[in-house]
Structure formats: structure tokens, C-alpha cells
Protein backbone atom coordinates (compact mmCIF):
# COMPACT_ATOMS: atom_id res chain seq x y z
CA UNK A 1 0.00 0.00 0.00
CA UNK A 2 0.98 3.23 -0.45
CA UNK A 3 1.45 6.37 2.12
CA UNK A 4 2.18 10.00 2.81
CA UNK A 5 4.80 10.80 5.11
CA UNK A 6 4.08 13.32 7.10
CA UNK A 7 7.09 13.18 9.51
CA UNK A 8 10.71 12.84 8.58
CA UNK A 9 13.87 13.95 10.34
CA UNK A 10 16.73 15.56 7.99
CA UNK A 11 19.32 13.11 6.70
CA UNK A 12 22.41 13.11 9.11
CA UNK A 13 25.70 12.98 7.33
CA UNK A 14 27.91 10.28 8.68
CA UNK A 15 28.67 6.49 8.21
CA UNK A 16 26.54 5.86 5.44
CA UNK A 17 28.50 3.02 3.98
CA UNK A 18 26.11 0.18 4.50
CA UNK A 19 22.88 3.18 2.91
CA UNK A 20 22.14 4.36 6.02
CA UNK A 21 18.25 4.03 7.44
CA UNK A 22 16.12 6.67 9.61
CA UNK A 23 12.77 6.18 11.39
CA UNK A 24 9.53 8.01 9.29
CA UNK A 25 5.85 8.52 10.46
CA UNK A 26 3.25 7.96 7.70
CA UNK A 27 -0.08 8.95 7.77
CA UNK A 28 -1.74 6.42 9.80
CA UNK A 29 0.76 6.85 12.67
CA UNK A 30 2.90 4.15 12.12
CA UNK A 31 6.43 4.62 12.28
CA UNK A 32 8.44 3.07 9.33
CA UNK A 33 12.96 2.29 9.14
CA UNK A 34 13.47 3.97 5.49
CA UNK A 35 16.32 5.56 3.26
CA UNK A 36 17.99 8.29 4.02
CA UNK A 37 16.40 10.08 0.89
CA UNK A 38 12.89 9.92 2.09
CA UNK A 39 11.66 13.18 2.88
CA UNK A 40 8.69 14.66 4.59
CA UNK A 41 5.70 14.49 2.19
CA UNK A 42 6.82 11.63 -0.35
CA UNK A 43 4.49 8.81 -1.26
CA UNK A 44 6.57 5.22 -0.36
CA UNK A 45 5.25 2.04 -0.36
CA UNK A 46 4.82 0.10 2.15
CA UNK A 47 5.23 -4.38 2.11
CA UNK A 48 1.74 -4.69 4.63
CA UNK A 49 3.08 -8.16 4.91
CA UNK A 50 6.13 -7.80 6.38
CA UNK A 51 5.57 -3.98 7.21
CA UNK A 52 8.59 -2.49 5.78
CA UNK A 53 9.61 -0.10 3.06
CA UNK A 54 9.19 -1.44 -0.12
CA UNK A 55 9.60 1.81 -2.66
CA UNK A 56 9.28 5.60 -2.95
CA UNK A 57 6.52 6.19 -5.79
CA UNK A 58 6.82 8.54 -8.13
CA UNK A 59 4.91 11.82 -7.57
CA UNK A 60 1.76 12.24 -9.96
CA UNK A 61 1.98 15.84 -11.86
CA UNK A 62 -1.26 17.98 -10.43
């Protein structure tokens, strides 16, 4: 499923050798472990199986 995220902390510079994860909140509260280059108000998706990051999705034009 896809969802907003509507909290992220900036990326911290450091030991990003192995990508380098932060924690997100989406919409619905949940807090997600995600790349670095997710930013407040991108669309990812989300594996509801396993309930990790699966993908940022591409932002529609509006």
C-alpha cells in the first residue's frame, strides 16, 4: 500500500556506507525504518506483509 509521510527527520551525514536508514511517520501513525532520501511528504510504499519499506513512488503531476 501506499502512504504519505508526514514526519521525517533531515538526513544526518555520517557512516553511510552500509545506505544508512532513519525512522519516518506515515499517515496512519505508524512509524516506518526507510532511506535516508525519504523526505517529509513523499508517497513510499509500504510491504503490509512484512511492514517495511518497499519503494518511494513517483509523484503524480497535479
Amino acid at each position: 500500500m501506499d502512504f504519505k509521510v508526514v514526519e521525517a527527520p533531515p538526513a544526518v551525514r555520517g557512516n553511510t556506507a552500509q545506505g544508512g536508514n532513519k525512522t519516518v511517520k506515515i499517515e496512519t501513525g505508524a512509524e516506518i525504518l526507510v532511506p535516508l532520501f525519504i523526505n517529509e511528504g513523499d508517497i513510499i510504499r509500504i510491504n503490509t506483509q512484512t511492514g517495511e519499506y518497499a519503494e518511494r513512488v513517483e509523484k503524480s503531476r497535479e
